[in-house]
Protein backbone atom coordinates (compact mmCIF):
# COMPACT_ATOMS: atom_id res chain seq x y z
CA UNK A 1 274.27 158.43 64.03
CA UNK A 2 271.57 161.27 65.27
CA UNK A 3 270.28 160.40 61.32
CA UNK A 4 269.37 156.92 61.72
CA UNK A 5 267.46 157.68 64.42
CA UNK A 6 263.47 156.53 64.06
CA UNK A 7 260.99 159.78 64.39
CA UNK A 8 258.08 157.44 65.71
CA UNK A 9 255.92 160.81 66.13
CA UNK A 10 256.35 161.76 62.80
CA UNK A 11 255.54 158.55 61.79
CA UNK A 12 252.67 158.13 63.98
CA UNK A 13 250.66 161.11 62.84
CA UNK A 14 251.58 160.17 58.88
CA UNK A 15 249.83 157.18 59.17
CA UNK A 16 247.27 158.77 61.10
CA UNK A 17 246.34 161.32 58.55
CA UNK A 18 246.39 159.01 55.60
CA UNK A 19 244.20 157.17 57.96
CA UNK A 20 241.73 160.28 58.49
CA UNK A 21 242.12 161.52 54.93
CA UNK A 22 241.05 157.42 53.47
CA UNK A 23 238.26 157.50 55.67
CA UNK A 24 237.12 160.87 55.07
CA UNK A 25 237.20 160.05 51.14
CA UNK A 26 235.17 156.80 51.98
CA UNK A 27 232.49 158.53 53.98
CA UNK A 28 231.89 161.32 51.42
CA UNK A 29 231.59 158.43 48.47
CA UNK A 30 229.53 156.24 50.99
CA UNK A 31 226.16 157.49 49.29
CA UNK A 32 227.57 156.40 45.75
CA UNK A 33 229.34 153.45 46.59
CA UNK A 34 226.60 150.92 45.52
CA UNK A 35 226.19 152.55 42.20
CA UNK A 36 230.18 152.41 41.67
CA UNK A 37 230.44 149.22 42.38
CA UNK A 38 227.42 147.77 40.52
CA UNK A 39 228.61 149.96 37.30
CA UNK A 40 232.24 148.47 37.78
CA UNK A 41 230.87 145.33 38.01
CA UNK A 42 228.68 145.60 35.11
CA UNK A 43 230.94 147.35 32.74
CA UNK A 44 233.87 144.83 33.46
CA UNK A 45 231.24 142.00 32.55
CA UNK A 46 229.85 143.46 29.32
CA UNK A 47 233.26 145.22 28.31
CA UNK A 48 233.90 142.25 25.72
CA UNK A 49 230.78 143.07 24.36
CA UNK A 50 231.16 146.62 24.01
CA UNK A 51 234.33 146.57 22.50
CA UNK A 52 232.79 143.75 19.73
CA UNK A 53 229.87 146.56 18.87
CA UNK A 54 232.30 149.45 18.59
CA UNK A 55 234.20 147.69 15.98
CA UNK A 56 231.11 146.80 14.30
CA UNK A 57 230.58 150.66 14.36
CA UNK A 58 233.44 151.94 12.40
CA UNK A 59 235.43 152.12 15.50
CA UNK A 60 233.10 154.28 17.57
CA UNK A 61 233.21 154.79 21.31
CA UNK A 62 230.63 157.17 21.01
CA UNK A 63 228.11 155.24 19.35
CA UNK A 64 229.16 152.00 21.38
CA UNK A 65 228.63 153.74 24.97
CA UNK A 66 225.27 155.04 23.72
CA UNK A 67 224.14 151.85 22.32
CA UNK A 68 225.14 150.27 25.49
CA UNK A 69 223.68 153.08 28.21
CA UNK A 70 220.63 152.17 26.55
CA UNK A 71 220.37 148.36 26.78
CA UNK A 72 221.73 149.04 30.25
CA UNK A 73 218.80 151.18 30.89
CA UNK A 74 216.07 148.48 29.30
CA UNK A 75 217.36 145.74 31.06
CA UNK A 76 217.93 146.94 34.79
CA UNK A 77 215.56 150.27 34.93
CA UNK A 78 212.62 149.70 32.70
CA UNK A 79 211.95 145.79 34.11
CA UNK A 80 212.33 147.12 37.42
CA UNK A 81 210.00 149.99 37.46
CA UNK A 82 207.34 147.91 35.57
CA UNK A 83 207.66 145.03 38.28
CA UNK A 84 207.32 147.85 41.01
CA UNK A 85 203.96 148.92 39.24
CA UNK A 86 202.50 145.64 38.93
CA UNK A 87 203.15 144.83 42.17
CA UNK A 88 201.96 148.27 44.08
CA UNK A 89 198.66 148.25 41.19
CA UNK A 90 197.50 144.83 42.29
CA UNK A 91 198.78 144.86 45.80
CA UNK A 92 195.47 143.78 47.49
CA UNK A 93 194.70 140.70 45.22
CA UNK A 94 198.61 139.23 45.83
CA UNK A 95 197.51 139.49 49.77
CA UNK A 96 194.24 137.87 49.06
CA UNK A 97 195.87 135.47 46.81
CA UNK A 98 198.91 134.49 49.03
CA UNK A 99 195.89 134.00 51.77
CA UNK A 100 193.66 131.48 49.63
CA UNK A 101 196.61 128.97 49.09
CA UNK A 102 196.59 127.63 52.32
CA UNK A 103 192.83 127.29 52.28
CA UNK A 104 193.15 125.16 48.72
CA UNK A 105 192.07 121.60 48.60
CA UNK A 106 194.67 118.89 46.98
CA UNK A 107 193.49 116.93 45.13
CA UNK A 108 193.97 112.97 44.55
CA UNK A 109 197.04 112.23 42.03
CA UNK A 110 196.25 111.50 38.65
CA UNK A 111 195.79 107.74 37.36
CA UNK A 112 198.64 107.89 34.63
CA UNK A 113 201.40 109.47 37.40
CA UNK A 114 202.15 106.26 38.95
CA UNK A 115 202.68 104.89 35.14
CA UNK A 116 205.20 107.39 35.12
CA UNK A 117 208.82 104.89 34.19
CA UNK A 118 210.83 105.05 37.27
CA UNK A 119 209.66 107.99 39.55
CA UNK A 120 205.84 107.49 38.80
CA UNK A 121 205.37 105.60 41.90
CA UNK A 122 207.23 107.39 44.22
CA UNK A 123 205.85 110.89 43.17
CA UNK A 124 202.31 109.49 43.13
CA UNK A 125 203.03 108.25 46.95
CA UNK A 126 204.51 111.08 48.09
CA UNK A 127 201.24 113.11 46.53
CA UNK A 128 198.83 111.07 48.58
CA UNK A 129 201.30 111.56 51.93
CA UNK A 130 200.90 114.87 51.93
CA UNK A 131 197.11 114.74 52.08
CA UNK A 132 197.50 111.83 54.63
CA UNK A 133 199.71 114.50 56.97
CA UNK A 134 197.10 116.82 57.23
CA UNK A 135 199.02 119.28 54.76
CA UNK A 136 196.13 121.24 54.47
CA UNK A 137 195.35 122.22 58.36
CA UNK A 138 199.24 123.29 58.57
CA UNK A 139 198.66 125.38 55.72
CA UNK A 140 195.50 126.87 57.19
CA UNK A 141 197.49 127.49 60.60
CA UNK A 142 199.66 129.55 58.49
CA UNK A 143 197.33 131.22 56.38
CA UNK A 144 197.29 134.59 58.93
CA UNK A 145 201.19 134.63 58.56
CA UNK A 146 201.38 134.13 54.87
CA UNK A 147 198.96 137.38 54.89
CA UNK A 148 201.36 139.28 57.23
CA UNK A 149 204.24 138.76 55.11
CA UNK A 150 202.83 139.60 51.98
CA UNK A 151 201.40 143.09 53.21
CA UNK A 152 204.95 143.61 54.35
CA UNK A 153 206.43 142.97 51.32
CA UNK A 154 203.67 145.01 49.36
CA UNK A 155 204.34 148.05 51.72
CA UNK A 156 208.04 147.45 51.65
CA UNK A 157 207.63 148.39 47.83
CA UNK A 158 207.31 152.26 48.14
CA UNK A 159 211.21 151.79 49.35
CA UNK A 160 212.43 150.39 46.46
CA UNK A 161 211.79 153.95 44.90
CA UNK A 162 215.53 154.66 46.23
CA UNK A 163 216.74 151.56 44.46
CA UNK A 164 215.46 152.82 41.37
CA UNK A 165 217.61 155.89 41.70
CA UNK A 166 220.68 153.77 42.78
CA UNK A 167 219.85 151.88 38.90
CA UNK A 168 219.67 155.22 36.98
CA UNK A 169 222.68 156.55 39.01
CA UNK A 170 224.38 153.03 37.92
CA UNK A 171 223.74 153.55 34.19
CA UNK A 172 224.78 156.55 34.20
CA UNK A 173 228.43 155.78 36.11
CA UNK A 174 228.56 153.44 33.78
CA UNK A 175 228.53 155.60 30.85
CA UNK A 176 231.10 157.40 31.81
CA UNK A 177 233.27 153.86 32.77
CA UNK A 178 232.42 152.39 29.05
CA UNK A 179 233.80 156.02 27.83
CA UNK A 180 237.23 155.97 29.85
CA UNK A 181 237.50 151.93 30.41
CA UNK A 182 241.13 151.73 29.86
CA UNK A 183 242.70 154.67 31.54
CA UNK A 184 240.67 153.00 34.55
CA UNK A 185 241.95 149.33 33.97
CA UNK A 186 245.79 150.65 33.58
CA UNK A 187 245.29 153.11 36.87
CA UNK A 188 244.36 150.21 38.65
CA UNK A 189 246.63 147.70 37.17
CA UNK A 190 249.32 150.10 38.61
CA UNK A 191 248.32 150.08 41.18
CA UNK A 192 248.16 146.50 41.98
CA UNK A 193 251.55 146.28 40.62
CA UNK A 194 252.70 149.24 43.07
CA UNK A 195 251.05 147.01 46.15
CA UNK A 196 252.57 143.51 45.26
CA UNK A 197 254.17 143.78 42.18
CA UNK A 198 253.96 141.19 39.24
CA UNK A 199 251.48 139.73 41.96
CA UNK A 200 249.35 142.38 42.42
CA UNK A 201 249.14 142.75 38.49
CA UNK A 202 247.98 139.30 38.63
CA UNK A 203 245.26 139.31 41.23
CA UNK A 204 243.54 142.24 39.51
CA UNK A 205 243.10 140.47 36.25
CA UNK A 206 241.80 137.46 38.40
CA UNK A 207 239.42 139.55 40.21
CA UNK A 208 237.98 140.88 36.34
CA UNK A 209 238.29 137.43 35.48
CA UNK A 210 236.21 136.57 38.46
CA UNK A 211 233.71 139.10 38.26
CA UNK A 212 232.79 138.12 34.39
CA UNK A 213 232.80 134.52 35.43
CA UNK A 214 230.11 135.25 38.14
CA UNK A 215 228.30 137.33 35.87
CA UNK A 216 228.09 134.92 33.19
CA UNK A 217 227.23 131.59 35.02
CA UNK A 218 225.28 133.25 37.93
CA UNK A 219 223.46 136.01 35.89
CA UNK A 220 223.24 134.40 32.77
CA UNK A 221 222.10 131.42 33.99
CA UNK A 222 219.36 133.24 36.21
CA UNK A 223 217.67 134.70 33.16
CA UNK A 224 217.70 131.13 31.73
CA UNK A 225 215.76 129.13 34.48
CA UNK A 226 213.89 132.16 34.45
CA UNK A 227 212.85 132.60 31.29
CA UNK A 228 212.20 128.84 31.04
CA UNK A 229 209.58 129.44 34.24
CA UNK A 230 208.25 132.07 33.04
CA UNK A 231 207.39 130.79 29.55
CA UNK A 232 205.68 127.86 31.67
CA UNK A 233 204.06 129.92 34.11
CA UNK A 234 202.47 132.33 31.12
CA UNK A 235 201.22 129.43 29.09
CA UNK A 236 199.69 127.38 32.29
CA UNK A 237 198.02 130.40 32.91
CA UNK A 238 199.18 130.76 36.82
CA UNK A 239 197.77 134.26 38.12
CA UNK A 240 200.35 137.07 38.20
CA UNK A 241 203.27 135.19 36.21
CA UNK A 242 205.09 138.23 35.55
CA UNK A 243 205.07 139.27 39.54
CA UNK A 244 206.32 135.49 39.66
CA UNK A 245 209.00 135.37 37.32
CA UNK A 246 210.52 138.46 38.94
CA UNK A 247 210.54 137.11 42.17
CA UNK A 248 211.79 133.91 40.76
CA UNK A 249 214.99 135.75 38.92
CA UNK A 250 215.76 136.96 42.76
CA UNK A 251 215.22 133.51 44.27
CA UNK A 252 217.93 132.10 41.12
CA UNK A 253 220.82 134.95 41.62
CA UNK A 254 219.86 133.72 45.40
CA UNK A 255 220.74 130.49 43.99
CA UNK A 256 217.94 128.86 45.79
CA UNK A 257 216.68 127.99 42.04
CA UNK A 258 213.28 128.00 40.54
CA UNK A 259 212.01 125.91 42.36
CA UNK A 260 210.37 127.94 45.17
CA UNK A 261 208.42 129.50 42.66
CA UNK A 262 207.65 126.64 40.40
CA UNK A 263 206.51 124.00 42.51
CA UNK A 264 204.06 126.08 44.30
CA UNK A 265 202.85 126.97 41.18
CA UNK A 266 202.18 123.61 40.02
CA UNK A 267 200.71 122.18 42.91
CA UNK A 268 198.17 125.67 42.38
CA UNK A 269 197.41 124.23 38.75
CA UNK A 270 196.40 120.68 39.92
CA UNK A 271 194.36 121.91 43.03
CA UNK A 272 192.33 123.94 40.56
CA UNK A 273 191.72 121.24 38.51
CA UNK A 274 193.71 122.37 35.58
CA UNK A 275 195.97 119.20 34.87
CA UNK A 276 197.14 119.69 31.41
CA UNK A 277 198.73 122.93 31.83
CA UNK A 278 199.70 122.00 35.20
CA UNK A 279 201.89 119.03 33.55
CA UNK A 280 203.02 121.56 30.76
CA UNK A 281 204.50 123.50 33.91
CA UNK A 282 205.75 120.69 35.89
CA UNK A 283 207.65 119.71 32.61
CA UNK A 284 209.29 123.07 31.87
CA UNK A 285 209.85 123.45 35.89
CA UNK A 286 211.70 120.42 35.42
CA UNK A 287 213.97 121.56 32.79
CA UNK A 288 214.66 124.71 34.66
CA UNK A 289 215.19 123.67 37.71
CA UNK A 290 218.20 121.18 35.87
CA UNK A 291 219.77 124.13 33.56
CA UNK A 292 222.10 125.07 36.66
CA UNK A 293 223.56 121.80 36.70
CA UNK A 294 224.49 121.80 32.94
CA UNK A 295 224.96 126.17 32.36
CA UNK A 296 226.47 127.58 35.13
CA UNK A 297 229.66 125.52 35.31
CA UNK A 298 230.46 125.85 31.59
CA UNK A 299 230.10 129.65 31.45
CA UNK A 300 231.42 129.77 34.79
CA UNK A 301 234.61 128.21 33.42
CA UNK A 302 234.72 130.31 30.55
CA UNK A 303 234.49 133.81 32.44
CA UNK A 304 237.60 132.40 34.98
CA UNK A 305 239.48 129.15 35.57
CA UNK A 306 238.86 128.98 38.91
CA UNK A 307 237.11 126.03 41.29
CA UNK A 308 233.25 126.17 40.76
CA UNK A 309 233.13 125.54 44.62
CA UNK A 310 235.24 128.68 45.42
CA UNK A 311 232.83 131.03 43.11
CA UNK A 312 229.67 129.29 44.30
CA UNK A 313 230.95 129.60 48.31
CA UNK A 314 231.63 133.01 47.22
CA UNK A 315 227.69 133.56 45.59
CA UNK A 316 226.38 132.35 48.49
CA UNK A 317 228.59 133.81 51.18
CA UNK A 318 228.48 137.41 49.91
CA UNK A 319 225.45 137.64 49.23
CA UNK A 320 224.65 137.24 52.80
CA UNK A 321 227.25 138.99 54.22
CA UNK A 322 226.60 142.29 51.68
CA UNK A 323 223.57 141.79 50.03
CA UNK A 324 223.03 141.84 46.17
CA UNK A 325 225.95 143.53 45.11
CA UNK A 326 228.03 140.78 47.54
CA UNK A 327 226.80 138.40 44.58
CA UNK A 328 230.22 139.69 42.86
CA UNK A 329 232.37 141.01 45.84
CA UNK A 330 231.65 137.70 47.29
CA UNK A 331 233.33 136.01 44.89
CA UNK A 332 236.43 138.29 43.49
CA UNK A 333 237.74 138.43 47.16
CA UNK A 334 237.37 134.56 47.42
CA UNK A 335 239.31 134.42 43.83
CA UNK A 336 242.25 137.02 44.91
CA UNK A 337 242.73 135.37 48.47
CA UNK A 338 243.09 132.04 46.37
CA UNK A 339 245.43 133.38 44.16
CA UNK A 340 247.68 134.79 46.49
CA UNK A 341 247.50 131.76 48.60
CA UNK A 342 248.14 129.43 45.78
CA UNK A 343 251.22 132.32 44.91
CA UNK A 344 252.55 131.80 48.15
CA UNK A 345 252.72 128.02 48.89
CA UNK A 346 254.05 128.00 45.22
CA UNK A 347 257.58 129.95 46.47
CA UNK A 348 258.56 127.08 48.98
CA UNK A 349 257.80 124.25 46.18
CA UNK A 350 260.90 123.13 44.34
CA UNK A 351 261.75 124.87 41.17
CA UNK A 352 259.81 127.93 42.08
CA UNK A 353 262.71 130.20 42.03
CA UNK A 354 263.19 129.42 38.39
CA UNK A 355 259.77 130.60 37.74
């Protein structure tokens, strides 16, 4: 019976050296784990896509991953270093313009507002309220903070150099992810089947699932609203729309919407006397401030069939616990917890052993 005996030491220091050796691994990888993740996340989002262009390309990894580096690399790298310009080049008129807001008079609604069918009336009152509340001498209070914060931010901006790298890094990680995507996707479909079995094979795919669902009603619907903004905010004429719309795409993966942007905005186009193009904005504000309720749950629904409440708590929730990239981790841990949960109560129903 001396074989059946338990060697706890043995044991003991096994685990402990897997232990050592995982988080030795992890803490050499630390420096490139944001770029990992963000190109995992990006090319499991845009793999459908990537796989359509290289069969319009005679069947062509090559010439699909190159195509695809590249858009990579004009939509994440060359927006971001432009807005980093734009921002450090006219640093001292953002502070001085962030400052005049609060000292900006508001003026009395127009006549035809309150003519407005339903909420005329109730938007023209609440104008004149805010007058009435002394709106302005709060504003002034806060005028010395509103500086402070925007120096902060403009100084903050020599920083986001780093990020830059962390992009470039990104595309190129994800060059070399578009190149081998499916030795990857079988490696780790084995080894979610090696973990749990048929149920670890199963919460993988959910978590792609999940991933692509965030990034096509989050993301997607971002650069809607935005692009709907921004289209106002450049035809109004609102100074530094482009600084704007950047900061509005932010506030939208936030999902805090357009709307601290927008609204801002307009109320700056009617205290300037410029009502027109102040109405053109408050229009298309409107309409993108209400594309989230009608965009987001149907491409949500078409990336994974999963509650929109889990993937929104799961927006929301990761992106404060981890950040930006938590805007997808966030969600695909939400998704395989669910599964697994829903896996689990499923065994002790009725029937499920015929399953």
């Amino acid at each position: 019976m001396a074989d059946g005996k338990v060697d706890l030491t043995r044991i003991t220091l096994a685990v402990l050296s897997i232990a050592i050796l995982i988080g030795a691994s992890i803490w050499i990888v630390a420096p490139f784990l944001p770029a990992i993740i963000w190109a995992t996340t990006l090319v499991i989002a845009t793999w459908p896509i990537m796989r359509r262009l290289q069969e319009r390309l005679w069947n062509s990894r090559g010439l699909a991953v190159t195509i695809m580096t590249v858009i990579l690399l004009l939509v994440f790298v060359v927006p971001f270093w432009a807005a980093i310009g734009m921002i450090v080049r006219n640093s001292s008129q953002i502070v001085s313009w962030a400052q005049s807001i609060a000292t900006m008079e508001l003026p009395p609604p127009p006549a035809w507002l309150a003519n407005v069918p339903i909420v005329g009336a109730t938007v023209a009152k609440f104008w004149q309220d805010l007058d009435d509340l002394g709106t302005r001498e709060l504003l002034q209070k806060a005028a010395p903070y509103a500086g402070m914060v925007t120096q902060w931010f403009v100084s903050a901006v020599g920083s986001f150099g780093l990020v830059l790298v962390q992009f470039l890094l990104t595309v190129a990680i994800s060059a070399i992810m578009y190149a081998k995507g499916e030795a990857g996707a079988a490696a780790v479909i084995r080894f979610g089947r090696r973990l749990a079995g048929d149920r670890g094979e199963r919460s993988v795919r959910l978590a792609a699932q999940a991933i692509r669902g965030v990034a096509l009603g989050v993301v997607v619907t971002a650069l809607v609203q935005t692009a709907v903004g921004g289209i106002g905010l450049v035809l109004s004429g609102v100074p530094f729309a482009p600084v704007l719309a950047a900061i509005m795409f932010m506030f939208c993966i936030a999902q805090l919407g357009p709307a601290p942007v927008l609204v801002p905005a307009v109320i700056y186009m009617y205290a300037t006397h410029q009502t027109l193009w102040g109405t053109v904005l408050l229009i298309l504000g409107l309409i993108a401030m209400g594309l989230d309720n009608v965009v987001r749950p149907i491409l949500i629904k078409r990336g994974a069939d999963l509650p929109l409440l889990l993937i929104l708590t799961g927006v929301i929730g990761g992106l404060v616990a981890f950040g930006l990239i938590g805007l997808f981790l966030g969600p695909t841990m939400l998704a395989v917890a669910y599964t697994l949960l829903n896996e689990w109560i499923a065994e002790t129903e009725p029937g499920a052993a015929r399953r």
